[in-house]
Protein backbone atom coordinates (compact mmCIF):
# COMPACT_ATOMS: atom_id res chain seq x y z
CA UNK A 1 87.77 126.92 81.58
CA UNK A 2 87.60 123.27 79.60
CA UNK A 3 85.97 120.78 82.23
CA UNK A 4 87.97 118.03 83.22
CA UNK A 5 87.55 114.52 82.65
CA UNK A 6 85.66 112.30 85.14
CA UNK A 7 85.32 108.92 86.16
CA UNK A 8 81.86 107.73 88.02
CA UNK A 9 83.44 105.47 90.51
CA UNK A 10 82.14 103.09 93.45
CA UNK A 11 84.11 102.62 96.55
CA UNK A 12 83.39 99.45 97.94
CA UNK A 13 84.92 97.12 100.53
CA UNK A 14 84.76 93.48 102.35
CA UNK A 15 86.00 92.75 105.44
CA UNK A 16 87.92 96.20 105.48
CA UNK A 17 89.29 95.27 102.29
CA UNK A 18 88.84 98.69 100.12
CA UNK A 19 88.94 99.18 96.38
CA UNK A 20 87.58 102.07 94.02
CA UNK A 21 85.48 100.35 91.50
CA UNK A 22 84.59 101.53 87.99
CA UNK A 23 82.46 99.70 84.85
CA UNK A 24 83.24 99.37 81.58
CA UNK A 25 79.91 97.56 80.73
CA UNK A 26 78.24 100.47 78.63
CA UNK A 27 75.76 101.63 81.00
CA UNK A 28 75.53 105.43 81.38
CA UNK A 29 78.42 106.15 83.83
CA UNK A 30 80.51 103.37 81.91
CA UNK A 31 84.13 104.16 81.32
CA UNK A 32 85.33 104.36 77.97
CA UNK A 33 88.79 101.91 78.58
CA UNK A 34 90.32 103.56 75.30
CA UNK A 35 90.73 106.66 77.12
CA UNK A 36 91.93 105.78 80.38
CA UNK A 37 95.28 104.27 80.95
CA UNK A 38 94.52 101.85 83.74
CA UNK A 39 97.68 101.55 85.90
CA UNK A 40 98.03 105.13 85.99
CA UNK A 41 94.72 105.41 87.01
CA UNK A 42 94.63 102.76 89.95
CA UNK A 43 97.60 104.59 91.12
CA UNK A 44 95.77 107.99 91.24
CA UNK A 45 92.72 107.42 92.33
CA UNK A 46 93.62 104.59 95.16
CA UNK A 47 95.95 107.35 97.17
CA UNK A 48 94.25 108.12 100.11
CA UNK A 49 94.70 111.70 100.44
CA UNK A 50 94.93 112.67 96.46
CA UNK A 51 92.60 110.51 95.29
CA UNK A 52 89.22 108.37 96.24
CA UNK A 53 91.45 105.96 98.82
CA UNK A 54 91.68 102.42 98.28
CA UNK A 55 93.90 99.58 98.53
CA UNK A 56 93.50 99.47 94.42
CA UNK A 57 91.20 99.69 91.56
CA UNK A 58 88.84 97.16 89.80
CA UNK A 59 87.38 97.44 86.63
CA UNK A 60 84.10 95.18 85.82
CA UNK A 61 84.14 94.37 82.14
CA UNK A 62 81.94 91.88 79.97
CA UNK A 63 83.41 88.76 79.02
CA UNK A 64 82.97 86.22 76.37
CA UNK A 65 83.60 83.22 78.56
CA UNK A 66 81.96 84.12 81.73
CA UNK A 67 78.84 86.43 83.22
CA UNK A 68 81.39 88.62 83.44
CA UNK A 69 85.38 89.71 83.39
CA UNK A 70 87.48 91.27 86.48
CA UNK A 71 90.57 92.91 86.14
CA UNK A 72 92.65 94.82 89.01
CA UNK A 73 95.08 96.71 90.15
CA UNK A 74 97.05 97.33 93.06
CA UNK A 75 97.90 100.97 94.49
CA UNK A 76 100.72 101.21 93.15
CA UNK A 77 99.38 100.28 89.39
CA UNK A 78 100.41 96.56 89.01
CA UNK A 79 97.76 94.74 88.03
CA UNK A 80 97.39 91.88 90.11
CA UNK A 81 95.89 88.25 88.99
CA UNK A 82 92.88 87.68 91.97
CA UNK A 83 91.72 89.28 94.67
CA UNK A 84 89.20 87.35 96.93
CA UNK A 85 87.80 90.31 98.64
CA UNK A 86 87.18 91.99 95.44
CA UNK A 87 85.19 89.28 93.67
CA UNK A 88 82.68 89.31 96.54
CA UNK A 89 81.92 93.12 96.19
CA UNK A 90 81.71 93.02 92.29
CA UNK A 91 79.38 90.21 92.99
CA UNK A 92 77.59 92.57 94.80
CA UNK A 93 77.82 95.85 92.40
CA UNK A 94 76.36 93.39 89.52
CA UNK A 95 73.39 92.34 91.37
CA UNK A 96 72.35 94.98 94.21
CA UNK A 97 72.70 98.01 90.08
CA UNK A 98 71.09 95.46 88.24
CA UNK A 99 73.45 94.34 85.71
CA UNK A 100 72.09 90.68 86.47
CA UNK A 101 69.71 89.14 88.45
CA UNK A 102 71.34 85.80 89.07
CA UNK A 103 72.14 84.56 92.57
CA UNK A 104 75.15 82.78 90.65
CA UNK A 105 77.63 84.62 88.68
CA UNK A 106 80.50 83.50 86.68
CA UNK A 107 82.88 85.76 86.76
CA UNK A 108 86.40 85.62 84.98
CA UNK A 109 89.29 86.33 86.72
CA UNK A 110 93.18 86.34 85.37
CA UNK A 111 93.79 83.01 87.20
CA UNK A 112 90.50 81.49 85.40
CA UNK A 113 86.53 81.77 86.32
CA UNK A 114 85.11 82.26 90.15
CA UNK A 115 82.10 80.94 90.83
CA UNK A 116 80.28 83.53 93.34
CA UNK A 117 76.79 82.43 94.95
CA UNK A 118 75.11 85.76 96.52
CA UNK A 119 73.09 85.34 99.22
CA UNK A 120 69.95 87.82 99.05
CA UNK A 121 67.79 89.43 101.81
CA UNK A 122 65.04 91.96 100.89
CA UNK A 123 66.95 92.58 97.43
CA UNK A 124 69.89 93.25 98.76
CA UNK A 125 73.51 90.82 98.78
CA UNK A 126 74.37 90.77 102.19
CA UNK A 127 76.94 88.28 101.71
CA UNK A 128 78.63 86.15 98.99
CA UNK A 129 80.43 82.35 98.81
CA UNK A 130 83.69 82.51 96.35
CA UNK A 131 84.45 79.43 95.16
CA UNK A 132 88.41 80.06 94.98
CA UNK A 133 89.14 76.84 93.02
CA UNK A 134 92.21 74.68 94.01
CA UNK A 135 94.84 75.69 95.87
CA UNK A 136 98.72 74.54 94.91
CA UNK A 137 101.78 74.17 96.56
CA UNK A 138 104.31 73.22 94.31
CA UNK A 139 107.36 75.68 93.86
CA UNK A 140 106.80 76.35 89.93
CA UNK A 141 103.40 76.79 90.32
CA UNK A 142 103.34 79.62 92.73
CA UNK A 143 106.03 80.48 91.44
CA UNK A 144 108.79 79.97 94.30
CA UNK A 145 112.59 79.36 93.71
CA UNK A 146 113.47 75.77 93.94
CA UNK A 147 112.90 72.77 92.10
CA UNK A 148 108.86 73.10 90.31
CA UNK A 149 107.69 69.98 91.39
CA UNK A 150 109.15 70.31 95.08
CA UNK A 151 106.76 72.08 97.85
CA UNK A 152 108.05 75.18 100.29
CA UNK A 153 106.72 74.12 103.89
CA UNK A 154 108.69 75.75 106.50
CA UNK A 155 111.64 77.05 105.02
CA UNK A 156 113.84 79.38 106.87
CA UNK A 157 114.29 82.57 105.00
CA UNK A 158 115.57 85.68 106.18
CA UNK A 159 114.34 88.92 106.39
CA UNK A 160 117.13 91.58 108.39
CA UNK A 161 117.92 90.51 111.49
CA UNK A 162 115.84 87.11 111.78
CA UNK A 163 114.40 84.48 110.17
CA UNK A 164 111.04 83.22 109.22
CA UNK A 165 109.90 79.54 108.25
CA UNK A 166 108.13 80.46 105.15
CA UNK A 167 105.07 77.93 103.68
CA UNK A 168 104.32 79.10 100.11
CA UNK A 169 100.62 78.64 98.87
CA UNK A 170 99.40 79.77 95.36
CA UNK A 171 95.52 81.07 95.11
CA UNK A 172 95.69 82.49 91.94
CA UNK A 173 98.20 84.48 93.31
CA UNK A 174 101.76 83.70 95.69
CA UNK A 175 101.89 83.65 99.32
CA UNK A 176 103.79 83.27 101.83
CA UNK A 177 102.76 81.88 105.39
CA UNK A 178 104.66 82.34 108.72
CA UNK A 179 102.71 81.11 111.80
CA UNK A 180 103.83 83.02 114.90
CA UNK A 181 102.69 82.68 118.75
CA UNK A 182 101.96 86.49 118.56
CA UNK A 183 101.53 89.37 115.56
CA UNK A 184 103.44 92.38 115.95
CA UNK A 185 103.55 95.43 113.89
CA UNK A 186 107.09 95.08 112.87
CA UNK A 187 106.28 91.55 111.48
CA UNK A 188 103.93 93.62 108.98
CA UNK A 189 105.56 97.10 108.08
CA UNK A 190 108.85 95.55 108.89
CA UNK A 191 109.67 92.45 107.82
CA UNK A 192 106.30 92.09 105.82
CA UNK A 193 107.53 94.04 103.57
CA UNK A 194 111.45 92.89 102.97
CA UNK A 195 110.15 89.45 102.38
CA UNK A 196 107.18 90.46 99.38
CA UNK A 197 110.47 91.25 97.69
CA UNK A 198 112.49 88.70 98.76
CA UNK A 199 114.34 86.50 95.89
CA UNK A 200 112.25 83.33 97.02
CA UNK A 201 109.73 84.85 94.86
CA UNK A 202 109.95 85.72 91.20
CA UNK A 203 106.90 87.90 91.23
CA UNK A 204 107.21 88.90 94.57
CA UNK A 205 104.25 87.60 97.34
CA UNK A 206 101.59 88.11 99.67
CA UNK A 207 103.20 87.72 103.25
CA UNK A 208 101.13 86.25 105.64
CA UNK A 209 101.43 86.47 109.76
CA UNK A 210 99.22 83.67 110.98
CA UNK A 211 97.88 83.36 115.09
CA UNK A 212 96.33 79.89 115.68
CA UNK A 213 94.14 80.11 118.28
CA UNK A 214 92.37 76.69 118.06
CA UNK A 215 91.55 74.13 115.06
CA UNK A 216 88.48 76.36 113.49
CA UNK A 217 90.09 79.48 114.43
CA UNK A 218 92.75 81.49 113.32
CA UNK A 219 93.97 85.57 113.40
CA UNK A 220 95.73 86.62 110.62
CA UNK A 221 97.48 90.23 109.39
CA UNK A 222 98.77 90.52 105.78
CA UNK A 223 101.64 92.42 103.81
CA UNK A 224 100.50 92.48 100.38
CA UNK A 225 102.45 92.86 97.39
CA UNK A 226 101.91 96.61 95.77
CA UNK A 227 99.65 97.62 98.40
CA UNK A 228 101.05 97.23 101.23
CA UNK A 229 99.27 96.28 104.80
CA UNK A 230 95.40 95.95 104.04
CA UNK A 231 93.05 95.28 106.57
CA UNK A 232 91.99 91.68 105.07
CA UNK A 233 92.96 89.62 102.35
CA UNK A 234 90.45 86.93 100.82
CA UNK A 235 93.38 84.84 99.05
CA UNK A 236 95.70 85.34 101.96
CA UNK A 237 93.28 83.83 104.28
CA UNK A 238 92.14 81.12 101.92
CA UNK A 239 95.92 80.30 101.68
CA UNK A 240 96.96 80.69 105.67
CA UNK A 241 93.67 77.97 106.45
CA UNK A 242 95.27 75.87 103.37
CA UNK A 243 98.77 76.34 105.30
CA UNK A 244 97.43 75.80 108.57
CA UNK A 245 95.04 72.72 107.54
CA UNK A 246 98.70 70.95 105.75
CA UNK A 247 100.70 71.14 108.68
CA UNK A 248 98.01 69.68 110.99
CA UNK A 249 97.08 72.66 112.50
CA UNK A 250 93.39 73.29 111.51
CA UNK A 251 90.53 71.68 110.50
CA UNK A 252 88.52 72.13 107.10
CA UNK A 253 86.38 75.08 108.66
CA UNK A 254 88.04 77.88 109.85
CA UNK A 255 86.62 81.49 111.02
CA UNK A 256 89.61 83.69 109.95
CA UNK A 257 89.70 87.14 112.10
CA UNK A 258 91.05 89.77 109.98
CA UNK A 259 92.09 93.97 111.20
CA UNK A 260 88.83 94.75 109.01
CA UNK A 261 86.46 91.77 109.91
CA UNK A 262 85.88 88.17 109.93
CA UNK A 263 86.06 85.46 106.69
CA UNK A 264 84.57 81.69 106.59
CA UNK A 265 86.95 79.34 104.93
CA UNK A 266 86.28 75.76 103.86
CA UNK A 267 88.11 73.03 102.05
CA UNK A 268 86.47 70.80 100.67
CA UNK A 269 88.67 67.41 100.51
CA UNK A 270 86.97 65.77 98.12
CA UNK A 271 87.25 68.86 95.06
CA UNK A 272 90.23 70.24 96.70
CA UNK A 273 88.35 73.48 96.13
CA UNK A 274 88.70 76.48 98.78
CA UNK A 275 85.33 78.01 99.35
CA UNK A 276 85.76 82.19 100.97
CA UNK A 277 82.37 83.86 102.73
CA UNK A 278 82.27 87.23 103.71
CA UNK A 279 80.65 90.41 103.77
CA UNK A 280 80.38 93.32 100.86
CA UNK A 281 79.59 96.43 101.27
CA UNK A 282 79.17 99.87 99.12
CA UNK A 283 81.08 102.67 100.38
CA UNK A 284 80.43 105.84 98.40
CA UNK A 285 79.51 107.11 95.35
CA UNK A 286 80.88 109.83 93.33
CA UNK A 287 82.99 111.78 89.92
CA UNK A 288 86.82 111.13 90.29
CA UNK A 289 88.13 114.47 88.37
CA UNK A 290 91.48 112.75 86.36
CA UNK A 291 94.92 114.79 86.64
């Protein structure tokens, strides 16, 4: 009987936030990206009784312009531009297998290079600072319907039977914001997921349900687009503090508590620059047999 093809893979995951990584940096359990057709792949190996279990797949590549290059993909095998949880576990996998020894990487992202600064104990990243870069608000930038040069802060959009005042934040990615007194599970699975689609947004979006419980703290549970509900969201939170911080709501520093863990999030006001710091943390280890 011919064996089948395998994939080495690493699950990893910050804050609860779960992906199946792979490398495609020619070490000796490197994947040969020729032979593998990615979005098929994320969507294989991410379902969670099939395949390894994720909430998508990230491949760490070399890059030209950077220390290093990040692509990934959702579960459902869109790839996605950024993912803020992701960046601080491939920070991790770089450092902790020895690809690089630098407390700094550079690491290049579809929506431009991250800076990631790892902090080290014994040898070991135990955590890792993301700077996210700028945040935007303007309608053509996110991209949100509208005029391009107008900004979406509070509008009323409707999802079934009742509507939401929407604030739209890009990270590299679209989301929207809804602040709430209280998060149920019906805002999520319910009318999370109507509004990712909703025709607001020409590539769909992130849909944020946002608790403020005082001006440094805030609880937060995300819809995301292609993966549904994941237990935390790196550019969702970095875009509910930016939300929250607009309308008056929040300070600059704000401890974000997610279903999977806890994120730091700080704006700086002079840069404009949202820095994310969190946990990473390998998962398991193994050979992913393709179908």
């Amino acid at each position: 009987m011919p064996e089948k093809k395998r994939i080495f893979f690493t699950k990893m995951q910050g804050a609860g936030n779960d992906y199946v990584y792979i490398d495609a940096l020619g070490s000796p359990t490197s994947v040969n990206l020729r032979e593998v057709n990615l979005p098929d792949l994320a969507t294989k190996i991410s379902d969670r009784h099939f395949g390894v279990g994720g909430d998508g797949l990230i491949v760490i590549m070399p890059s030209v312009d950077a220390d290093f290059r990040m692509r990934m993909f959702n579960a459902d095998g869109s790839e996605a531009q950024m993912c803020g949880n992701a960046t601080r576990c491939v920070a991790k996998y770089l450092h902790d297998k020895g690809f690089t020894d630098k407390t700094r990487i550079y690491l290049q992202t579809l929506c431009g290079i991250k800076i990631l600064d790892l902090d080290i104990e014994d040898g070991e990243t135990r955590s890792v600072t993301v700077d996210m870069g700028r945040s935007y608000m303007k309608r053509g930038e996110i991209p949100a319907a509208g005029d391009p040069d107008d900004i979406m802060v509070d509008q009323k959009v409707k999802a079934d039977d009742s509507d939401f005042a929407i604030t739209a934040v890009g990270m590299g990615n679209p989301h929207g914001v809804i602040f709430v007194d209280d998060i149920t599970d019906k805002h999520i699975h319910h009318y999370g997921k109507i509004l990712e689609t909703s025709e607001v947004w020409p590539e769909k979006a992130n849909i944020e349900f946002v608790k403020v419980v005082d001006r440094h703290h805030i609880e937060m549970r995300v819809w995301e687009r292609g993966s549904g509900e994941t237990l935390a969201c790196g550019t969702g939170s970095c875009a509910s503090v930016v939300a929250a911080n607009y309308k008056g709501l929040t300070g600059e520093d704000v401890e974000v508590s997610l279903l999977g863990g806890k994120l730091n999030i700080h704006i700086d006001k002079e840069s404009g620059h949202v820095f994310m710091h969190g946990p990473a943390e390998f998962v398991a280890e193994g050979w992913y047999y393709m179908k």
